[in-house]
PDB file of N, CA and C in Angstrom:
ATOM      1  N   UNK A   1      30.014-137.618  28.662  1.00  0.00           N
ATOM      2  CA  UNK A   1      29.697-136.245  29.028  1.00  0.00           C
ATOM      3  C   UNK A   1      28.265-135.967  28.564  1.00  0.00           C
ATOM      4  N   UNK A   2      27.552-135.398  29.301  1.00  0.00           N
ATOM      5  CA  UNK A   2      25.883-134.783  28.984  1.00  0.00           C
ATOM      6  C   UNK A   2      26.047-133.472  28.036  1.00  0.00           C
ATOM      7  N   UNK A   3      25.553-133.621  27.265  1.00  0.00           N
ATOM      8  CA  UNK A   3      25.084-132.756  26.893  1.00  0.00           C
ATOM      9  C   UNK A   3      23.890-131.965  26.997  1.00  0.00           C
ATOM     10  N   UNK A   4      23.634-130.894  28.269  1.00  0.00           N
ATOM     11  CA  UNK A   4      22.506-129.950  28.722  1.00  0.00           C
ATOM     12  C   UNK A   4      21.843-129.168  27.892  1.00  0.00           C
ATOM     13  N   UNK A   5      22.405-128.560  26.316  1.00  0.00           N
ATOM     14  CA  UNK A   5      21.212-127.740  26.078  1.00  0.00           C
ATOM     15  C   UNK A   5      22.117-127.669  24.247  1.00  0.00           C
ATOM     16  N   UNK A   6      21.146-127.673  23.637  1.00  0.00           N
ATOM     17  CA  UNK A   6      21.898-127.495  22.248  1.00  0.00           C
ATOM     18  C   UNK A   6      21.133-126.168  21.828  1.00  0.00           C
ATOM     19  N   UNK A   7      22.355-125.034  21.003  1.00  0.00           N
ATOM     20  CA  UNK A   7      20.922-124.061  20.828  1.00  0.00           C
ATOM     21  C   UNK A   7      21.951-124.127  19.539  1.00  0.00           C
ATOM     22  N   UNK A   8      21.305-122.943  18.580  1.00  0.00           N
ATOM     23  CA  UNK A   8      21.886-122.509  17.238  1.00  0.00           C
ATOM     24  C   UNK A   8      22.693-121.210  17.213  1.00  0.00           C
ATOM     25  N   UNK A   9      23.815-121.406  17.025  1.00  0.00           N
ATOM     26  CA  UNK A   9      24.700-120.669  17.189  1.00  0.00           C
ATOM     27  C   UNK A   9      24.480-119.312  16.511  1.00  0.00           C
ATOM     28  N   UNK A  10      24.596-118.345  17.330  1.00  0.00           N
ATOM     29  CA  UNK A  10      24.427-117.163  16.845  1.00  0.00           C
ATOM     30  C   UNK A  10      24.849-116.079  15.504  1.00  0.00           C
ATOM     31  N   UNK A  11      26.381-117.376  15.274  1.00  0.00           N
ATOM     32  CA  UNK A  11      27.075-116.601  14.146  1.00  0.00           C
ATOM     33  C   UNK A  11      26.656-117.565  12.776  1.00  0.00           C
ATOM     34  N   UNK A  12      25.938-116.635  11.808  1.00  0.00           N
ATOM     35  CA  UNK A  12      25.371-117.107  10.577  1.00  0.00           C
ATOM     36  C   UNK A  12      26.171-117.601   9.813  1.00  0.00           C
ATOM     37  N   UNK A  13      26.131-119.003   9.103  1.00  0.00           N
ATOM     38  CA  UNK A  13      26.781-119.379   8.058  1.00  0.00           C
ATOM     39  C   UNK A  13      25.636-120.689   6.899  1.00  0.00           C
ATOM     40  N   UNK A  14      24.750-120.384   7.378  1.00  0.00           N
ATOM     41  CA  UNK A  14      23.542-120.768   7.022  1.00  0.00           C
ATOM     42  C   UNK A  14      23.770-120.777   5.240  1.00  0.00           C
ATOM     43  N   UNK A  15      24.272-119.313   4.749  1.00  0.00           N
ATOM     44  CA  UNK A  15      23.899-119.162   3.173  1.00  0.00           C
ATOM     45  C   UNK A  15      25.262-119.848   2.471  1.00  0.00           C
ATOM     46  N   UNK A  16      26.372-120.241   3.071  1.00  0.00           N
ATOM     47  CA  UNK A  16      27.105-121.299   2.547  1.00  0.00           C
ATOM     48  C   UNK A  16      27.009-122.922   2.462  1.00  0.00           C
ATOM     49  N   UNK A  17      25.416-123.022   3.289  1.00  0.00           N
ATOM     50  CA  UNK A  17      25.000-124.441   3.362  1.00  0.00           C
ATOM     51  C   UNK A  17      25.488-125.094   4.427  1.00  0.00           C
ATOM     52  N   UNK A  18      26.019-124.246   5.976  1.00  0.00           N
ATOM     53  CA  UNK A  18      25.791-124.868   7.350  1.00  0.00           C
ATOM     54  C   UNK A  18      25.152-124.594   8.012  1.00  0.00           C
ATOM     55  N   UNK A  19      25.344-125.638   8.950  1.00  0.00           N
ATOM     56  CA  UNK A  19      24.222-124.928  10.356  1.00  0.00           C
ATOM     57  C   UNK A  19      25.085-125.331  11.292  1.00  0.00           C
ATOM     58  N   UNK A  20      25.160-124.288  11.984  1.00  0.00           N
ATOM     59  CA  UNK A  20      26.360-124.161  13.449  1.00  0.00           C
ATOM     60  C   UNK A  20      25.459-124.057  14.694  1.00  0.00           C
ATOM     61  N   UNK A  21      26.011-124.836  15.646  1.00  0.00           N
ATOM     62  CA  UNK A  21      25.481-125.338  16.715  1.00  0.00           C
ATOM     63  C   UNK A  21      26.102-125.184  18.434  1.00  0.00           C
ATOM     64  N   UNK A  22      25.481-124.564  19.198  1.00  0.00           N
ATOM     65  CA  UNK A  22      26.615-124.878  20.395  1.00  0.00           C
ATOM     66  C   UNK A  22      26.249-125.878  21.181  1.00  0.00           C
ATOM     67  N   UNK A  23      26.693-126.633  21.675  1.00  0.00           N
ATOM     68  CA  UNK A  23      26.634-127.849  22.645  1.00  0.00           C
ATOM     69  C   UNK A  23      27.032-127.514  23.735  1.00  0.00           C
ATOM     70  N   UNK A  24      26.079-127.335  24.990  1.00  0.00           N
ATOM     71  CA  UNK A  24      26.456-127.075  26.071  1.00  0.00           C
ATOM     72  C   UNK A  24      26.545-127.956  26.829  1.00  0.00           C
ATOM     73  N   UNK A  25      27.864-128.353  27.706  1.00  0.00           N
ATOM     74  CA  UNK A  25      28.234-129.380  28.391  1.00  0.00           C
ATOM     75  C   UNK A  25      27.843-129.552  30.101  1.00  0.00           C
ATOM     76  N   UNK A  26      28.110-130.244  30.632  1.00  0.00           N
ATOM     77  CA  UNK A  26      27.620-130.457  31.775  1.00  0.00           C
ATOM     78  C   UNK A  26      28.820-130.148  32.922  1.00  0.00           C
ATOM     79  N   UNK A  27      29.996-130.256  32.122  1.00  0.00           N
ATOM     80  CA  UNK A  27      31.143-129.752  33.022  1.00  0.00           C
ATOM     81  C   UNK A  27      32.473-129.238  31.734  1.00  0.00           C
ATOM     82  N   UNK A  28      33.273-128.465  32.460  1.00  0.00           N
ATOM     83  CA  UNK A  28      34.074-127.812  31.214  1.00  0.00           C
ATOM     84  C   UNK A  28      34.889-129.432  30.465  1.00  0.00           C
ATOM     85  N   UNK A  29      35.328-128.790  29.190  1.00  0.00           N
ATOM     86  CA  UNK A  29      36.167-129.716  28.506  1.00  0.00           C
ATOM     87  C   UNK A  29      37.611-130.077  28.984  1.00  0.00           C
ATOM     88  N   UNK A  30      37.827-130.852  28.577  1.00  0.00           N
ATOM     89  CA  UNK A  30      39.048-131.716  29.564  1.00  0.00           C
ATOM     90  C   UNK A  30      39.756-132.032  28.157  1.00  0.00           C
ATOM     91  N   UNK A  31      41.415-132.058  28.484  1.00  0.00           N
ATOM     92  CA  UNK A  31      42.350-132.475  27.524  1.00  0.00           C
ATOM     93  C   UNK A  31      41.623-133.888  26.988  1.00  0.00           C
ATOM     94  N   UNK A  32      41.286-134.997  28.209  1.00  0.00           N
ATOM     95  CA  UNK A  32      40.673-136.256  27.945  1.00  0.00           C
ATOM     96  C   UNK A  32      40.012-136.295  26.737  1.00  0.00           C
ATOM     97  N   UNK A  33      38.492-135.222  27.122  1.00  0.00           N
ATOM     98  CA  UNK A  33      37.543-134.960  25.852  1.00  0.00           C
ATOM     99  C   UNK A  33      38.135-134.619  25.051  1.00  0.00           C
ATOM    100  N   UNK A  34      38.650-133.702  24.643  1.00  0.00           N
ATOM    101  CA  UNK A  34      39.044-133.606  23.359  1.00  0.00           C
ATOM    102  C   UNK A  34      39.860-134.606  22.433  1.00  0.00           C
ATOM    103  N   UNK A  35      40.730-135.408  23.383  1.00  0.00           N
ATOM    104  CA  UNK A  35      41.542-136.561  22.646  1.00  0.00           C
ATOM    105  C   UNK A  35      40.578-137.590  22.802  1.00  0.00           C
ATOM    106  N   UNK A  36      39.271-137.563  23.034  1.00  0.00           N
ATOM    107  CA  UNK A  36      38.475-138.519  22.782  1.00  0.00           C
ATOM    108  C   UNK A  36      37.783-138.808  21.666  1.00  0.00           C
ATOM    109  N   UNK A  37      37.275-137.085  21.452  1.00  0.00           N
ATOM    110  CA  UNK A  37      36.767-137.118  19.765  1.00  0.00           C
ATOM    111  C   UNK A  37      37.721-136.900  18.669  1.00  0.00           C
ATOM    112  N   UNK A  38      39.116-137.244  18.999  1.00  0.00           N
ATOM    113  CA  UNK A  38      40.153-137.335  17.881  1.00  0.00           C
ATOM    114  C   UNK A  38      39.435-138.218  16.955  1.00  0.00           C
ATOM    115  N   UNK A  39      38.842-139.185  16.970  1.00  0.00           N
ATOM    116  CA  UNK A  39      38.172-140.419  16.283  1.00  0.00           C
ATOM    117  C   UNK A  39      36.937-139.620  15.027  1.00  0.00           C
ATOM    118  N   UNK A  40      36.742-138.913  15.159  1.00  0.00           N
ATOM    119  CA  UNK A  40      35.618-138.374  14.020  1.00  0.00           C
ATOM    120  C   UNK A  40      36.081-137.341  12.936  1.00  0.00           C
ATOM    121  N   UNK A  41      37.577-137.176  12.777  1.00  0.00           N
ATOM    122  CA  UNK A  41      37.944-136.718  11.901  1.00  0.00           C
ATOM    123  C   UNK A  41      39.217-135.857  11.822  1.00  0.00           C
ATOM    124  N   UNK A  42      39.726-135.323  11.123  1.00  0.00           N
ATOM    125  CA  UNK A  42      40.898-134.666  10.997  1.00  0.00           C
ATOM    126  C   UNK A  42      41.040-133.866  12.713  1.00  0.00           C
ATOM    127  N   UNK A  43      42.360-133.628  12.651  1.00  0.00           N
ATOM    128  CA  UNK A  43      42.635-133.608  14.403  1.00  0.00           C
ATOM    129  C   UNK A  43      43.432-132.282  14.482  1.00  0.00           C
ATOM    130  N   UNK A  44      43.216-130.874  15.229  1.00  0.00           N
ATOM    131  CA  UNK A  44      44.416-130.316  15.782  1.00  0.00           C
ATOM    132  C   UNK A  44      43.751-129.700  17.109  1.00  0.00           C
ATOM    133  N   UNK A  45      45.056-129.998  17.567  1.00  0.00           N
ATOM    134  CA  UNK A  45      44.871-129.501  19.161  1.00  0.00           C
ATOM    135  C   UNK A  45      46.269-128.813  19.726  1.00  0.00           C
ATOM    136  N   UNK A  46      45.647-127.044  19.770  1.00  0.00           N
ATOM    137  CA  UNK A  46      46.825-126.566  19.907  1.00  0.00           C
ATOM    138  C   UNK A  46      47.270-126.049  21.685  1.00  0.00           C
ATOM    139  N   UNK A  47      47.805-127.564  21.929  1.00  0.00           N
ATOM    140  CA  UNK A  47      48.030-127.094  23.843  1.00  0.00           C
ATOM    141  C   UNK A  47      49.261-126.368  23.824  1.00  0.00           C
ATOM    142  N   UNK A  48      49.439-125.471  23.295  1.00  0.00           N
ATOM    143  CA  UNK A  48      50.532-124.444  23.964  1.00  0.00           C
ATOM    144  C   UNK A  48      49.830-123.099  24.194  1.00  0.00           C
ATOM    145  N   UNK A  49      48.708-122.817  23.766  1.00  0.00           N
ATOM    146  CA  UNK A  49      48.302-121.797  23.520  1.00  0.00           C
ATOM    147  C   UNK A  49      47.776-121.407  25.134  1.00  0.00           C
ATOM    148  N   UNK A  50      47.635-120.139  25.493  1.00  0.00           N
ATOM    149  CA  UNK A  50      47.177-119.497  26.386  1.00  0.00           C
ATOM    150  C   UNK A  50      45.768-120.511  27.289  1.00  0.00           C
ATOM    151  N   UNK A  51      44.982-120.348  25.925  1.00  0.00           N
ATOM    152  CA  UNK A  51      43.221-121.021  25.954  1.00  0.00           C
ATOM    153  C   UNK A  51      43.836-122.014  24.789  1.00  0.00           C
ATOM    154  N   UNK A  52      43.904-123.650  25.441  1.00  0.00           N
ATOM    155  CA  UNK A  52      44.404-124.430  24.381  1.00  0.00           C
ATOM    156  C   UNK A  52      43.215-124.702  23.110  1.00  0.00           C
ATOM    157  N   UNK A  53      43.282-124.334  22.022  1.00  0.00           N
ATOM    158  CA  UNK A  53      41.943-124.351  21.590  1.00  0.00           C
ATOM    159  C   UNK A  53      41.927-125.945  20.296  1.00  0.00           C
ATOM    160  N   UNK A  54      41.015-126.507  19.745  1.00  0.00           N
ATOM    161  CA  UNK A  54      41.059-127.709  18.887  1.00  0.00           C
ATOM    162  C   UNK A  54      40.209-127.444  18.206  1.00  0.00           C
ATOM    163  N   UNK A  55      40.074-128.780  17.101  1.00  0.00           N
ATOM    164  CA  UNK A  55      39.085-128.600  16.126  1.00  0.00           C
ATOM    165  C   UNK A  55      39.218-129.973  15.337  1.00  0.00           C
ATOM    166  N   UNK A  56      38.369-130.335  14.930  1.00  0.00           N
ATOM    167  CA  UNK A  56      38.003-131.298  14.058  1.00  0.00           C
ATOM    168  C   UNK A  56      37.782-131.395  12.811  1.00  0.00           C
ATOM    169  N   UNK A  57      37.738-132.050  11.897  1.00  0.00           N
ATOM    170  CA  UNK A  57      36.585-131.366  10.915  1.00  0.00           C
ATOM    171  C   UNK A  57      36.941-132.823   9.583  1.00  0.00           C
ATOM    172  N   UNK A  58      35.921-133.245   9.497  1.00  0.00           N
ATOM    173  CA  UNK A  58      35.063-134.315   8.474  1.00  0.00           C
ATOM    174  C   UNK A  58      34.765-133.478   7.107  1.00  0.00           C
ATOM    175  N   UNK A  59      34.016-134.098   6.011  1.00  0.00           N
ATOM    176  CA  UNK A  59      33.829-133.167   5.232  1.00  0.00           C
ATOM    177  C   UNK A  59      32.347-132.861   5.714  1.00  0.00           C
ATOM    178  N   UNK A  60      31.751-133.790   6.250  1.00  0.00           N
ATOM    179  CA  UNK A  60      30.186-133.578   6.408  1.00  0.00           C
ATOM    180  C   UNK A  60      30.304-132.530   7.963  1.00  0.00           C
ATOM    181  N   UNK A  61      30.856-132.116   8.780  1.00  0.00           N
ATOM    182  CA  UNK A  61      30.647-131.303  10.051  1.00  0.00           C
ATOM    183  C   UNK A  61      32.376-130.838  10.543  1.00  0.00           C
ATOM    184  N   UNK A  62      31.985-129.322  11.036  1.00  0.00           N
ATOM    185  CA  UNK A  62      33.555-129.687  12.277  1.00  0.00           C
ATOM    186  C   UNK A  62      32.728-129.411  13.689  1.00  0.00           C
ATOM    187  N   UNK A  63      33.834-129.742  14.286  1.00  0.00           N
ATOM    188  CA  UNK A  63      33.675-129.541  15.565  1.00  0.00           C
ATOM    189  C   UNK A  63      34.655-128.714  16.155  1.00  0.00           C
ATOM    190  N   UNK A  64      34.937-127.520  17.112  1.00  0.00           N
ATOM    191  CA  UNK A  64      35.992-126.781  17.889  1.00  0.00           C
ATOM    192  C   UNK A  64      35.581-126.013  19.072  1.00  0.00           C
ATOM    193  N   UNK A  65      36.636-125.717  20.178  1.00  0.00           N
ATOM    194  CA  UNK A  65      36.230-125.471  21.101  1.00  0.00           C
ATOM    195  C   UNK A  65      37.134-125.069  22.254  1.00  0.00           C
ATOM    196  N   UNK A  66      37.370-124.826  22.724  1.00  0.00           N
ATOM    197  CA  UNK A  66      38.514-123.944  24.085  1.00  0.00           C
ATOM    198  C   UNK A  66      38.207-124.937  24.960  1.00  0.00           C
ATOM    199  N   UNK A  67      39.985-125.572  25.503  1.00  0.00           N
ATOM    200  CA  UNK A  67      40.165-126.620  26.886  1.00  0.00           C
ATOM    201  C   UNK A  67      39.481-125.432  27.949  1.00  0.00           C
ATOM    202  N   UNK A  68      38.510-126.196  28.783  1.00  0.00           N
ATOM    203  CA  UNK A  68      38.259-125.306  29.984  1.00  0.00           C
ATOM    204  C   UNK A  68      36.975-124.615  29.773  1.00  0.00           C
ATOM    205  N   UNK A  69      36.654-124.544  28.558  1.00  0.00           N
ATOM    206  CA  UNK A  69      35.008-124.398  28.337  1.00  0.00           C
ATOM    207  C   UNK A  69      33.938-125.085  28.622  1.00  0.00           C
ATOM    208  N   UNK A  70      32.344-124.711  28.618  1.00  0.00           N
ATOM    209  CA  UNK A  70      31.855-125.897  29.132  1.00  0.00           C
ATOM    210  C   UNK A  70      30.757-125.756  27.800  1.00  0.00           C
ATOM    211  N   UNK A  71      31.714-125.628  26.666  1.00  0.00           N
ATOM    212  CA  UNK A  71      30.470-125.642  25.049  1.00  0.00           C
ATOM    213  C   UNK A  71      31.544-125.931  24.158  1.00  0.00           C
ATOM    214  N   UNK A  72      30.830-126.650  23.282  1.00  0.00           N
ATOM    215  CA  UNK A  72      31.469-126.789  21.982  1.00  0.00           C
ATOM    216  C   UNK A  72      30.699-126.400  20.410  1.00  0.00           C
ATOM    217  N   UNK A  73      31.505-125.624  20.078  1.00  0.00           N
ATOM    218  CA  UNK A  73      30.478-125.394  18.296  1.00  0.00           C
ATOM    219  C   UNK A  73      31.060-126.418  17.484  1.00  0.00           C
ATOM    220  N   UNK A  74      29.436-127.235  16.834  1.00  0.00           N
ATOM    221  CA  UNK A  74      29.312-127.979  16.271  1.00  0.00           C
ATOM    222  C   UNK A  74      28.772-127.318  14.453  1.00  0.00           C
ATOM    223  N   UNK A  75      29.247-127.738  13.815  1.00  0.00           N
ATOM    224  CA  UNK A  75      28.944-127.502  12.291  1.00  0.00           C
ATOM    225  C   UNK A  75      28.748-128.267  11.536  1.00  0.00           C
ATOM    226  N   UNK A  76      27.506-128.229  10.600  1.00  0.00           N
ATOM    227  CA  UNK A  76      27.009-129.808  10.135  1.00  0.00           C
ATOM    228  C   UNK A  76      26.550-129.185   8.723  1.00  0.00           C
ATOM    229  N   UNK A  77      26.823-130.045   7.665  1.00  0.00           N
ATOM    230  CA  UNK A  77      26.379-129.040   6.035  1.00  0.00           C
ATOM    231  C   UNK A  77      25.043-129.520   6.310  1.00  0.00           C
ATOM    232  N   UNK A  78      24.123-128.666   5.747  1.00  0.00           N
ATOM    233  CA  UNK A  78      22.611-128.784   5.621  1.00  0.00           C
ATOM    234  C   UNK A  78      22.361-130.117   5.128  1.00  0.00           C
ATOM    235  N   UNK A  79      23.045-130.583   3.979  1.00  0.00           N
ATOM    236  CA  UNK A  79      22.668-132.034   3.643  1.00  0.00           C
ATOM    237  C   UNK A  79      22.416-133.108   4.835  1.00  0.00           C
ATOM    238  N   UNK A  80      23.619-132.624   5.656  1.00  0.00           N
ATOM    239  CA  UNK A  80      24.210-133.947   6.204  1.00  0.00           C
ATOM    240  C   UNK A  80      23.976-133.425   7.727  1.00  0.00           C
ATOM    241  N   UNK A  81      22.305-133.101   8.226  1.00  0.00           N
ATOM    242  CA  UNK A  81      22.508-133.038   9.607  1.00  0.00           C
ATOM    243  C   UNK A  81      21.958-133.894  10.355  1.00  0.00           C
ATOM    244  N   UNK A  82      21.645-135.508   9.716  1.00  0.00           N
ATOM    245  CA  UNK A  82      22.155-136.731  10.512  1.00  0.00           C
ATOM    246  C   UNK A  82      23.097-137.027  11.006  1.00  0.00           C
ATOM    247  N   UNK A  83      24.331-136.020  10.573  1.00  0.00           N
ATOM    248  CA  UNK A  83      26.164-136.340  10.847  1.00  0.00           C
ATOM    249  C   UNK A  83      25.448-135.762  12.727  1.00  0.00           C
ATOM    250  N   UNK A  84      24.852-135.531  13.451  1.00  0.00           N
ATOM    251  CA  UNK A  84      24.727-135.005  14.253  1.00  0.00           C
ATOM    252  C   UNK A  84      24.786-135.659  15.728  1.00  0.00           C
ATOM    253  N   UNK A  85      23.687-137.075  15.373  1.00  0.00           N
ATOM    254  CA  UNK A  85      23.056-137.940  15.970  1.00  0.00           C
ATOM    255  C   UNK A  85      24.806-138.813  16.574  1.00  0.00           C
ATOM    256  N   UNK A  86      25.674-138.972  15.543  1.00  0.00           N
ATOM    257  CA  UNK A  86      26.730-139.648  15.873  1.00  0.00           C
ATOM    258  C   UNK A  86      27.388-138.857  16.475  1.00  0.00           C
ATOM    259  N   UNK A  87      27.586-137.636  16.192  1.00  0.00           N
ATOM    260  CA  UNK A  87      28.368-136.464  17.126  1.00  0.00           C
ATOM    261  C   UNK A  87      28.014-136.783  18.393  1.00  0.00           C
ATOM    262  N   UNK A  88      27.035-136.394  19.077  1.00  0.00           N
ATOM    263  CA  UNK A  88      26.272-136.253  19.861  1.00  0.00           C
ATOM    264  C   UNK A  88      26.471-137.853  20.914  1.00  0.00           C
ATOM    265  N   UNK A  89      26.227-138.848  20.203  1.00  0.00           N
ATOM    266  CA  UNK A  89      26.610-140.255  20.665  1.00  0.00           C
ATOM    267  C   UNK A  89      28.050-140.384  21.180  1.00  0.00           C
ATOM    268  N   UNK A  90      28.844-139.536  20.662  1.00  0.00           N
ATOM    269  CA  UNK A  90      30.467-139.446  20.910  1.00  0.00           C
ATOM    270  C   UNK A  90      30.468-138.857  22.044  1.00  0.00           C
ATOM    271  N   UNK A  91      29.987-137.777  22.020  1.00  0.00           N
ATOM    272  CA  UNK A  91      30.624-136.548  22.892  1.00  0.00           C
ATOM    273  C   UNK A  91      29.939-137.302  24.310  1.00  0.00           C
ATOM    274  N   UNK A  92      28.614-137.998  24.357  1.00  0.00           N
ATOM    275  CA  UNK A  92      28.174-138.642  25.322  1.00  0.00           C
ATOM    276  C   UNK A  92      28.660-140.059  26.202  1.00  0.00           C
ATOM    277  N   UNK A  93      29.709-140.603  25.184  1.00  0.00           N
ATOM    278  CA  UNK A  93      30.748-141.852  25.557  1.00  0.00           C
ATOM    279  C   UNK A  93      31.750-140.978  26.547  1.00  0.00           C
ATOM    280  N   UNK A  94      31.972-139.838  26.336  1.00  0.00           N
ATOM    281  CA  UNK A  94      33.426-139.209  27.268  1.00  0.00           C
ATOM    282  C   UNK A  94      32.992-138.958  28.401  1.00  0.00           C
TER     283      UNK A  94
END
């Protein structure tokens, strides 16, 4: 999957030591994608829900996002926003 445009997410969490990110996709998210990046860290994916929504989360970044969207917010601790480059390499294998 392409990733078209990365901007910085509007909602601040900066003074707890992240930086949140949206990843805008090239076509909406697919059950596929999401059970693709099961591989980068702790896993829930709740498909019963209305808007099935998931999430990830490592200690160094999470990731979450609504089936049927065409963005995902990405979260990376300030230390660790090389954790990014591999995100990014993932989400581009699907």
């Amino acid at each position: 999957m392409t990733i078209v445009q990365i901007t910085r997410s509007p909602e601040p969490c900066a003074e707890a030591g992240w930086m949140a990110f949206q990843y805008y996709l090239e076509r909406p998210v697919s059950r596929d994608f999401i059970l693709g990046l099961r591989p980068l860290g702790s896993f829930v994916f709740l498909e019963g829900l209305s808007r099935p929504f998931f999430k990830i989360e490592n200690e160094h970044y999470m990731i979450k996002g609504l089936l049927g969207d065409d963005s995902v917010r990405v979260a990376v601790h300030g230390q660790h926003l090389d954790e990014q480059a591999a995100i990014q390499e993932r989400i581009q294998t699907l």
